[in-house]
C-alpha atoms as a PDB file:
ATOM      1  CA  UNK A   1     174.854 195.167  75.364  1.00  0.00           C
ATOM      2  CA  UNK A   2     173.236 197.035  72.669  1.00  0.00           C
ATOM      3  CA  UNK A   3     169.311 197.432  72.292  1.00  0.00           C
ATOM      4  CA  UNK A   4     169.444 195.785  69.205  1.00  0.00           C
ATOM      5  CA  UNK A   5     171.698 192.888  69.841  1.00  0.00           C
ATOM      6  CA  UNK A   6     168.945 191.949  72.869  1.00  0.00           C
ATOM      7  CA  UNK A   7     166.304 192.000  70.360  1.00  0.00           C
ATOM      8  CA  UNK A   8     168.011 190.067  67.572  1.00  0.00           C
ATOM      9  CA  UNK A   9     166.861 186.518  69.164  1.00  0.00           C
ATOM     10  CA  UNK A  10     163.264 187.259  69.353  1.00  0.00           C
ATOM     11  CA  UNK A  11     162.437 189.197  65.810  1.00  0.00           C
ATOM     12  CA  UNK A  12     164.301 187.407  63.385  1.00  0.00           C
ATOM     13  CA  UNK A  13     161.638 184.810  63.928  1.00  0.00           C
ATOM     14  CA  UNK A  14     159.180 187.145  62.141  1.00  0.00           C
ATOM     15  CA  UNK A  15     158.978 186.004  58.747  1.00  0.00           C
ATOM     16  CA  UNK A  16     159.303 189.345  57.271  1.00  0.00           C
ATOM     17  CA  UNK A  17     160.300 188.536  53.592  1.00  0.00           C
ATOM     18  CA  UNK A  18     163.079 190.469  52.357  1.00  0.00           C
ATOM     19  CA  UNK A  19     162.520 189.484  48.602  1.00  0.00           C
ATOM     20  CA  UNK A  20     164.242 192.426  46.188  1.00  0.00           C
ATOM     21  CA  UNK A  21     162.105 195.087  45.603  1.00  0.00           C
ATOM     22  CA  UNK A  22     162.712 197.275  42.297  1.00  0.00           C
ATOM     23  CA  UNK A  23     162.518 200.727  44.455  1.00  0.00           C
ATOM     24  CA  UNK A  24     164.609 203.558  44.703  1.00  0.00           C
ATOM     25  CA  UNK A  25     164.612 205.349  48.025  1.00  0.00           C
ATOM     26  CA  UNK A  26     164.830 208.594  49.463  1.00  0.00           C
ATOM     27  CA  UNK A  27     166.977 209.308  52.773  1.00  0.00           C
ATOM     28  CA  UNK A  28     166.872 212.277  54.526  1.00  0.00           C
ATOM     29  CA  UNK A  29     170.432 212.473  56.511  1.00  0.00           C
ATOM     30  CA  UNK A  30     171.424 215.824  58.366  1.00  0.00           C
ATOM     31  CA  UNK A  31     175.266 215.714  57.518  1.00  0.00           C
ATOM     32  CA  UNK A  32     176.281 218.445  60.246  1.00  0.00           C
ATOM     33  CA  UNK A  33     176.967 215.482  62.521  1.00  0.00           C
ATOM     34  CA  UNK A  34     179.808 213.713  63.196  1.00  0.00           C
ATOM     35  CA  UNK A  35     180.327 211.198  63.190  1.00  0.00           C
ATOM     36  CA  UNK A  36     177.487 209.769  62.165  1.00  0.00           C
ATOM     37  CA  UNK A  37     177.276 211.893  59.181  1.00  0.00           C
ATOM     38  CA  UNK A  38     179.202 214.210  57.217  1.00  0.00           C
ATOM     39  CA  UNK A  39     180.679 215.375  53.579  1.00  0.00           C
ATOM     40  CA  UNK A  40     183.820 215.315  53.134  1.00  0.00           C
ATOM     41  CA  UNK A  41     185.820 215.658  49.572  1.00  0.00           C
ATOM     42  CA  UNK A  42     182.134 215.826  48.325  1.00  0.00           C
ATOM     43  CA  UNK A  43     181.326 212.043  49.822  1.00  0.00           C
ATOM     44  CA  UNK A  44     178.751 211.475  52.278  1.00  0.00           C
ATOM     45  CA  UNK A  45     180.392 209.058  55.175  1.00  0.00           C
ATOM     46  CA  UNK A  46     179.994 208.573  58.531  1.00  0.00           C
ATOM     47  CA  UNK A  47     178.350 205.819  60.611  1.00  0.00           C
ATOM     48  CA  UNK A  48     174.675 206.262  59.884  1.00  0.00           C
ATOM     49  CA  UNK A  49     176.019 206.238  56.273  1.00  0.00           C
ATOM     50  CA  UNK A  50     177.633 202.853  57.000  1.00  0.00           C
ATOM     51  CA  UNK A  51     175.041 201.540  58.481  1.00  0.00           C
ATOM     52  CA  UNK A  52     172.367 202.494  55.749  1.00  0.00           C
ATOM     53  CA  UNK A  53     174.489 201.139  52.970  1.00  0.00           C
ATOM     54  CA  UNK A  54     174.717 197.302  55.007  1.00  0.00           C
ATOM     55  CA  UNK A  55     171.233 197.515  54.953  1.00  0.00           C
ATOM     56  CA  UNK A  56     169.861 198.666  51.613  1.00  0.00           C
ATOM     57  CA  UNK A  57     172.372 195.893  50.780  1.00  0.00           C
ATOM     58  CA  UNK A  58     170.133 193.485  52.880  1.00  0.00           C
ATOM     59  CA  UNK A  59     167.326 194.691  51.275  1.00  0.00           C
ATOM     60  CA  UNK A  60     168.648 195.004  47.692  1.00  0.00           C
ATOM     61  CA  UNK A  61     167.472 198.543  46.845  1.00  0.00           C
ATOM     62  CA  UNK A  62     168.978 201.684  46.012  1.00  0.00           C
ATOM     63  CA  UNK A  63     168.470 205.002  47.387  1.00  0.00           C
ATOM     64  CA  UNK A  64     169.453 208.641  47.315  1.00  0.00           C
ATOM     65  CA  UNK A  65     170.751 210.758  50.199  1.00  0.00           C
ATOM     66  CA  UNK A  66     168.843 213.707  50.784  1.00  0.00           C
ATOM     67  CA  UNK A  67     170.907 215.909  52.960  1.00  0.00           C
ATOM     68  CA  UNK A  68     168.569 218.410  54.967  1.00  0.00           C
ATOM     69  CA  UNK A  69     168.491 219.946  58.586  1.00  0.00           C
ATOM     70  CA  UNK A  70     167.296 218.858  60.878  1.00  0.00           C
ATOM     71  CA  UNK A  71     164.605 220.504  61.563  1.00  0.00           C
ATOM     72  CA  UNK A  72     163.073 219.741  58.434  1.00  0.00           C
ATOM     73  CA  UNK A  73     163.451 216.100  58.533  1.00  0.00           C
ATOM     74  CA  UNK A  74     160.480 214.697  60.952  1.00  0.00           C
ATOM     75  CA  UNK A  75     157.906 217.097  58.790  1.00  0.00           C
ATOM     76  CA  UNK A  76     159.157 215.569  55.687  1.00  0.00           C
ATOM     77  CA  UNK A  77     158.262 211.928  57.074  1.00  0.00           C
ATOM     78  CA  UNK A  78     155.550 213.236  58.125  1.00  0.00           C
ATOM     79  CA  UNK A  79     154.321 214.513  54.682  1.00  0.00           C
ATOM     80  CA  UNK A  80     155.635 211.510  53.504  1.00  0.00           C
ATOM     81  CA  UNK A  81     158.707 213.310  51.297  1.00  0.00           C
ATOM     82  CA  UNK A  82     160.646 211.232  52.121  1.00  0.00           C
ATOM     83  CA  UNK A  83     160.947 207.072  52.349  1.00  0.00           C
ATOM     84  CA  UNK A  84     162.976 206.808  56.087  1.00  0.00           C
ATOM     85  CA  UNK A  85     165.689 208.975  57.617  1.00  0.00           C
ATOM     86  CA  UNK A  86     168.600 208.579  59.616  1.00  0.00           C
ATOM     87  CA  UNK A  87     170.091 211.492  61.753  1.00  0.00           C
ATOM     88  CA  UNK A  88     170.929 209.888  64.910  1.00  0.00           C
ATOM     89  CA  UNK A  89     166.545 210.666  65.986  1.00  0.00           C
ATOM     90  CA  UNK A  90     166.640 210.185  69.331  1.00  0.00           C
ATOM     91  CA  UNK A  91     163.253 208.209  70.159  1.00  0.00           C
ATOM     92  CA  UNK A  92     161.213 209.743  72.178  1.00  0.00           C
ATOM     93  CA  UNK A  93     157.779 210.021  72.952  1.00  0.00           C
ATOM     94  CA  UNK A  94     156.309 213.213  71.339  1.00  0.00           C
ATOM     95  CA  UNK A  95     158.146 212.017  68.034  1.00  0.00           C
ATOM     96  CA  UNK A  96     156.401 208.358  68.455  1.00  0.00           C
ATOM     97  CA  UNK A  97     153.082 210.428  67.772  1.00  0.00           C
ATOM     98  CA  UNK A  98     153.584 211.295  64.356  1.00  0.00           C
ATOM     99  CA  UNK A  99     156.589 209.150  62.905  1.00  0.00           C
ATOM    100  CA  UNK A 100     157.620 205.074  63.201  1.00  0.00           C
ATOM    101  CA  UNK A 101     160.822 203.989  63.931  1.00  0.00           C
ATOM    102  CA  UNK A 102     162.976 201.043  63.459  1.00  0.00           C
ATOM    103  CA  UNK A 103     164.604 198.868  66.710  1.00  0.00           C
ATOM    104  CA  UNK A 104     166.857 200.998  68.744  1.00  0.00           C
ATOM    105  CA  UNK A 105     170.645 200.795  66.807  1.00  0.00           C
ATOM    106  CA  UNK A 106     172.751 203.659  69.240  1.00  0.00           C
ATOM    107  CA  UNK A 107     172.509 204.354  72.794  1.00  0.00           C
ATOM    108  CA  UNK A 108     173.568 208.227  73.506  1.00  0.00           C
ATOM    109  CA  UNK A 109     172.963 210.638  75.967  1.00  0.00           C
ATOM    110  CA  UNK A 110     173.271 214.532  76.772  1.00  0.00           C
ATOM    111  CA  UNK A 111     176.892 216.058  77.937  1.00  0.00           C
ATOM    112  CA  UNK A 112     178.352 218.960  78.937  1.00  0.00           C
ATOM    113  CA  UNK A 113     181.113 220.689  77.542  1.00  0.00           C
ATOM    114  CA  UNK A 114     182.728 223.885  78.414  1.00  0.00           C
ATOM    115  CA  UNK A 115     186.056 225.869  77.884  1.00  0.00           C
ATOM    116  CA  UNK A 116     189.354 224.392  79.048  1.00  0.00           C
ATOM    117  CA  UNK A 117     189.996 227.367  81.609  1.00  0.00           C
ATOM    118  CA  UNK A 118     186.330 226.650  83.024  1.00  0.00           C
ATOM    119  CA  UNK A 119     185.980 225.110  86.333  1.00  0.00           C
ATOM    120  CA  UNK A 120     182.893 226.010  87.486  1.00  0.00           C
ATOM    121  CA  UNK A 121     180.490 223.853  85.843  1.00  0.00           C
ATOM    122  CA  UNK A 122     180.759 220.028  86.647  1.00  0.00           C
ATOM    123  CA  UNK A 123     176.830 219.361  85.827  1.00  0.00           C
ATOM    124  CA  UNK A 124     173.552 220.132  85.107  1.00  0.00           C
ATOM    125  CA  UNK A 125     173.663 221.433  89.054  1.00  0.00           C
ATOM    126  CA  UNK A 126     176.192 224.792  88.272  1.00  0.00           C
ATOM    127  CA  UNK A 127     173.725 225.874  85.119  1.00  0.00           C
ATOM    128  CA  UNK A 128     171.760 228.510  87.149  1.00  0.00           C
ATOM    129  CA  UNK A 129     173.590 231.615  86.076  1.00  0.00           C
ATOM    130  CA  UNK A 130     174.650 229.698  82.773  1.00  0.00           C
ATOM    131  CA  UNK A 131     173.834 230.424  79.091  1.00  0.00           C
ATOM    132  CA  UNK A 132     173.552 227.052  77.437  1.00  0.00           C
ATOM    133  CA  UNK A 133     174.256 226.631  73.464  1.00  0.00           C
ATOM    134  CA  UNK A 134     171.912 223.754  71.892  1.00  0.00           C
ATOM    135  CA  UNK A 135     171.171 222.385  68.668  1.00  0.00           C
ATOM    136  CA  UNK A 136     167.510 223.578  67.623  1.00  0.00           C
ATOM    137  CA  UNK A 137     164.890 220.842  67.314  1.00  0.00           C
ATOM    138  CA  UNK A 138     167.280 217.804  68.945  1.00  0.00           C
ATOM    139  CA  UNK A 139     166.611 216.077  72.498  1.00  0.00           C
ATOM    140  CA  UNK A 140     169.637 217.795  73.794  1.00  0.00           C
ATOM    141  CA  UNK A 141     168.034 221.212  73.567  1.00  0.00           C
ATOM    142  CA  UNK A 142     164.711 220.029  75.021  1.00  0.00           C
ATOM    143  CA  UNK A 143     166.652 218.002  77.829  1.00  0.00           C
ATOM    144  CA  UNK A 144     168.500 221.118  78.938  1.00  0.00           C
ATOM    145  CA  UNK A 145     164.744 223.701  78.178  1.00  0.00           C
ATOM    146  CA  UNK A 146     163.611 221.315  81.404  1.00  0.00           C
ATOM    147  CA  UNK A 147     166.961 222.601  83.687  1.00  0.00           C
ATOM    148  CA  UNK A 148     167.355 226.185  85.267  1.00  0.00           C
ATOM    149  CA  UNK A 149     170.051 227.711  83.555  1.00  0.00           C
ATOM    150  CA  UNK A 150     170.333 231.753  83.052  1.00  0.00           C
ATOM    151  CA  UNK A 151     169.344 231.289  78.902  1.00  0.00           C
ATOM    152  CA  UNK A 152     169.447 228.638  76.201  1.00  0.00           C
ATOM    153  CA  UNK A 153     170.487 230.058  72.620  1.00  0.00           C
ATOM    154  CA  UNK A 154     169.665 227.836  69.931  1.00  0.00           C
ATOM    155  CA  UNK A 155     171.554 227.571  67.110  1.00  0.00           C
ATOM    156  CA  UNK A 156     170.745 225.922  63.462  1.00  0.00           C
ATOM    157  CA  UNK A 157     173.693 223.713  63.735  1.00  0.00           C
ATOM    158  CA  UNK A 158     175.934 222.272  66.704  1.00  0.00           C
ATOM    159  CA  UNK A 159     178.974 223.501  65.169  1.00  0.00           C
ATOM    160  CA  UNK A 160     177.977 227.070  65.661  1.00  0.00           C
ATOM    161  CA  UNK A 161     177.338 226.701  69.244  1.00  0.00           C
ATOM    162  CA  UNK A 162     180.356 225.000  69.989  1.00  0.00           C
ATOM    163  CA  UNK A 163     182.125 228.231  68.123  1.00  0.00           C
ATOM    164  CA  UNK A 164     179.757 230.384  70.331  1.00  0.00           C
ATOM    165  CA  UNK A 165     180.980 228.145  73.354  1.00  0.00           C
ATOM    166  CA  UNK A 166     184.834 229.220  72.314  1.00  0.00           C
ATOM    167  CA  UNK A 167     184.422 232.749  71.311  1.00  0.00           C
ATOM    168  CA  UNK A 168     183.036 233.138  74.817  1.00  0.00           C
ATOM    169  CA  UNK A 169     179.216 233.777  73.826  1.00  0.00           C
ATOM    170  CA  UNK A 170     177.654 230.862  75.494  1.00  0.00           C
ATOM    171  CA  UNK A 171     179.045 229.337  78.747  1.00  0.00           C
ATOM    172  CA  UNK A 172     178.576 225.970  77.684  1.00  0.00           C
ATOM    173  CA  UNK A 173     177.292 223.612  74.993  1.00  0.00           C
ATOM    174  CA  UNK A 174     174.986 220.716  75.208  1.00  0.00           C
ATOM    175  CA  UNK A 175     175.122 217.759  72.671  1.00  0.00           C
ATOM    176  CA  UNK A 176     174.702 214.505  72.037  1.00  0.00           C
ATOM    177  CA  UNK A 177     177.835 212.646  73.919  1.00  0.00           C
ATOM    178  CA  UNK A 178     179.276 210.849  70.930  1.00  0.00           C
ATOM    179  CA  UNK A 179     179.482 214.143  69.247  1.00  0.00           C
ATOM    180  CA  UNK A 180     180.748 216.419  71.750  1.00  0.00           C
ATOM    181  CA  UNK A 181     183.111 213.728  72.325  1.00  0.00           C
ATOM    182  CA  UNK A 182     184.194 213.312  68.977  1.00  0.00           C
ATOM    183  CA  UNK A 183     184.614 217.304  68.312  1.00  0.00           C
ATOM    184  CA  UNK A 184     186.812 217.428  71.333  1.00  0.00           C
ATOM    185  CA  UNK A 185     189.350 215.137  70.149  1.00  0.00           C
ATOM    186  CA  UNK A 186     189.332 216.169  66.163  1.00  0.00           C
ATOM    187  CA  UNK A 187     188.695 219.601  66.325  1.00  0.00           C
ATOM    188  CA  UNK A 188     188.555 221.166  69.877  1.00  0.00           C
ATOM    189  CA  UNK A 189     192.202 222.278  69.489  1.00  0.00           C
ATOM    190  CA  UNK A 190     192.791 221.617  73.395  1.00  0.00           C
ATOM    191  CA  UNK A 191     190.322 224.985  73.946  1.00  0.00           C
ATOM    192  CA  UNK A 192     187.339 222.597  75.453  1.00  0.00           C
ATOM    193  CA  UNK A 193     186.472 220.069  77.508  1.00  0.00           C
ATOM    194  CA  UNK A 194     183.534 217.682  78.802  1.00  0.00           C
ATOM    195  CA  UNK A 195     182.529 217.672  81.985  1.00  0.00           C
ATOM    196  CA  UNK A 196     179.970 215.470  84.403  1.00  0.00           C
ATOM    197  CA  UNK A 197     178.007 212.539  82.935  1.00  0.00           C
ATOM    198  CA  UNK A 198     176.215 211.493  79.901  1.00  0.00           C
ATOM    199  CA  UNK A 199     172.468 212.183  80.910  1.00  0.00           C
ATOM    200  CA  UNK A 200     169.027 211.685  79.668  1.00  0.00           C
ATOM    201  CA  UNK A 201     169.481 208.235  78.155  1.00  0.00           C
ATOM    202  CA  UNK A 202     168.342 207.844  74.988  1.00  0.00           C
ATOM    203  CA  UNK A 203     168.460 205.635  71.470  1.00  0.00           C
ATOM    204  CA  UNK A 204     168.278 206.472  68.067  1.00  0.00           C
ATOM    205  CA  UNK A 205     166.022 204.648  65.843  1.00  0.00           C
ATOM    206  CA  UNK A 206     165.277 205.189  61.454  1.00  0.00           C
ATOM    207  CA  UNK A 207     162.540 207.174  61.201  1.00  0.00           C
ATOM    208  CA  UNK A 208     159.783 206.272  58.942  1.00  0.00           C
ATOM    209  CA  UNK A 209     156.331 207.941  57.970  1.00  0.00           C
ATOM    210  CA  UNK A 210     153.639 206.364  59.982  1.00  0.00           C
ATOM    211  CA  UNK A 211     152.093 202.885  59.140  1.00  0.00           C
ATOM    212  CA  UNK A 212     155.663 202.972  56.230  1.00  0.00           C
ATOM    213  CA  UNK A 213     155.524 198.854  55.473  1.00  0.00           C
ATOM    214  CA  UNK A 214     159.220 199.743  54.781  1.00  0.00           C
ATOM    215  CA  UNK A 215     159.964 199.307  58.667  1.00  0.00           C
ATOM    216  CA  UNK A 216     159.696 195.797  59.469  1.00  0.00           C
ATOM    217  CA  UNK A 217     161.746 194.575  56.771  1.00  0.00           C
ATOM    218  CA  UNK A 218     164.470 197.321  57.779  1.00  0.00           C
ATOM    219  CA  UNK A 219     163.783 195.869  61.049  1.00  0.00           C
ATOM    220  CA  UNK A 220     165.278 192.511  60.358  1.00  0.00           C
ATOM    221  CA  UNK A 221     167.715 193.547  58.083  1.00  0.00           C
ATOM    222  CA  UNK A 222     169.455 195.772  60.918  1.00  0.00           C
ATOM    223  CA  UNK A 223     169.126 192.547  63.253  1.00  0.00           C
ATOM    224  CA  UNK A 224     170.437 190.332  60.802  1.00  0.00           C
ATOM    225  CA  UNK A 225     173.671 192.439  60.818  1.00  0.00           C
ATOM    226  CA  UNK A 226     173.853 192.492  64.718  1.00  0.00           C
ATOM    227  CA  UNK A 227     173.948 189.182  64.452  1.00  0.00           C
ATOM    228  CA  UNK A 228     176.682 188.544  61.699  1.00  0.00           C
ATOM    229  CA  UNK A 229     178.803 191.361  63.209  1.00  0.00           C
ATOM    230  CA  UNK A 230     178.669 193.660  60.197  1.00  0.00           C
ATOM    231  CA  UNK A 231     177.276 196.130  62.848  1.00  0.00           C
ATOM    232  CA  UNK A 232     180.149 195.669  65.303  1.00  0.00           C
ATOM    233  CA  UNK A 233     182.756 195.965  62.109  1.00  0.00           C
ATOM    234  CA  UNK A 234     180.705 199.595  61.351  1.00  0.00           C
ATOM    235  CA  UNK A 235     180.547 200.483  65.162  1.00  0.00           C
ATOM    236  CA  UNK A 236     184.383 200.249  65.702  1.00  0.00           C
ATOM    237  CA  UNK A 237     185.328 201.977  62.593  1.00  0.00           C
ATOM    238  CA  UNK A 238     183.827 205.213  63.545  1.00  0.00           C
ATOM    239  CA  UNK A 239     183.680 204.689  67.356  1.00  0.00           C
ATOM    240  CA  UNK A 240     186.772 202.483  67.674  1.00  0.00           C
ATOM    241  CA  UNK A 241     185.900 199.616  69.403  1.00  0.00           C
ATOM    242  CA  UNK A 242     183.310 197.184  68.844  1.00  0.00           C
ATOM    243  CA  UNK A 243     179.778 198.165  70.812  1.00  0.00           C
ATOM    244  CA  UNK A 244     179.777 196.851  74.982  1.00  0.00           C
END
C-alpha cells in the first residue's frame, strides 16, 4: 500500500481549510524525466503533471510551470523563488534540513541497467572495476558515491548517461527504477537492460520552502484524492495499473 493511502485516515481529520485562495503559483518541474515529467508537442505531461493539476484543482488556484534542472530546484525553494516543486525529490534527510515536504505520494528506488550483451553485472556487488553514469544532484548518484565502483561520471541529465551507457562510455547507468524502467521499454531499442533489484528505498514528496503554510493544505488535498481514487486513476495512466 502506498505511503499516502496509510496516512489518509489519520490527517484528513486536521481541519486544514481549503477555502479558495486568489494566488497564482510557481512550480518548479525538471521535465527531463519520464514519466513523471516531460514536453512533448510543446505540452508539459507526465504524472507529476497529473498529479499537480488534481490538486491545484483541490485547492482552486492557478499556477505556472517553471521548467528548470534539477540542480537548481532545491536552491530556488530555498531562496524562496519558487512556491513548491515537484520532480520526483526523493526525501531524504540532508534535503529535510533546508526544504519541507508534503506526505510521501511515490515509492522508488535505485536500479541498474546495463547493455543487452552485458552479463557481468547483476548488482551493486560486480561495480568494482565499473564506471557508473548518474544523474548529478539526485539520490541515485549519491546512493551509488557510497558503493566501490572504478568511477562515477555525472551527467546534467539521465538521458545523456543512458546514451553514454550505449555508446559504450560508461559500463552502466544508475536511475531511479520507474525511469530506467520506462526508458527501456519506449526508447531502449532492445540495446539495454535492467539488472538486480530496486535498492535504496525511497519516496518522493512536493517540496516546499521551509515553514511554506502552503504544505498542509497540499497535504490534505493529495489525501483527499487517495481517498476518492483520482490518484489511482493518475497512477495507472502513466504506470499502468493502479498503485499495490
Amino acid at each position: 500500500m502506498q505511503p499516502m493511502k496509510m496516512l489518509a485516515a489519520a490527517v484528513l481529520g486536521v481541519g486544514v481549510s481549503l477555502t479558495a485562495h486568489a494566488e497564482d503559483l510557481l512550480v518548479a518541474v525538471d521535465t527531463a524525466f519520464v514519466p513523471f515529467e516531460f514536453e512533448e508537442d510543446g505540452e508539459y505531461k507526465g504524472f507529476d503533471i497529473d498529479l499537480w493539476k488534481a490538486v491545484a484543482e483541490r485547492l482552486d488556484v492557478d499556477y505556472e510551470l517553471q521548467p528548470m534542472d534539477f540542480n537548481g530546484i532545491i536552491p530556488a525553494l530555498q531562496t524562496g523563488n519558487v512556491d513548491l516543486a515537484l520532480a520526483a525529490i526523493s526525501i531524504t534527510a540532508e534535503r529535510e534540513k533546508v526544504i519541507d515536504y508534503s506526505h510521501p505520494y511515490y515509492d522508488s528506488g535505485v536500479l541498474l541497467m546495463v547493455r543487452a550483451d552485458n552479463d557481468d553485472v547483476s548488482g551493486t556487488d560486480d561495480l568494482g572495476d565499473k564506471v557508473v553514469g548518474v544523474k548529478q544532484g539526485t539520490a541515485a548518484a549519491d546512493f551509488i558515491d557510497s558503493l566501490e565502483t572504478a568511477g562515477v561520471t555525472k551527467f546534467p541529465n539521465i538521458g545523456d548517461a543512458y546514451l553514454a551507457l550505449r555508446t559504450g562510455r560508461v559500463d552502466v547507468a544508475a536511475h531511479d527504477t520507474p525511469n530506467v524502467f520506462y526508458y527501456i521499454e519506449t526508447a531502449g531499442d532492445g540495446e539495454v537492460k535492467a539488472v538486480g533489484q530496486s535498492m535504496d528505498a525511497q519516496s518522493y514528496g512536493i517540496g516546499f520552502p521551509e515553514g511554506s503554510e502552503l504544505r498542509d493544505r497540499v497535504n490534505v488535498a493529495l489525501l483527499e484524492i487517495m481517498e476518492d481514487g483520482t490518484y489511482d486513476d493518475i497512477y495507472a495512466k502513466w504506470f499502468g495499473e493502479p498503485p499495490k
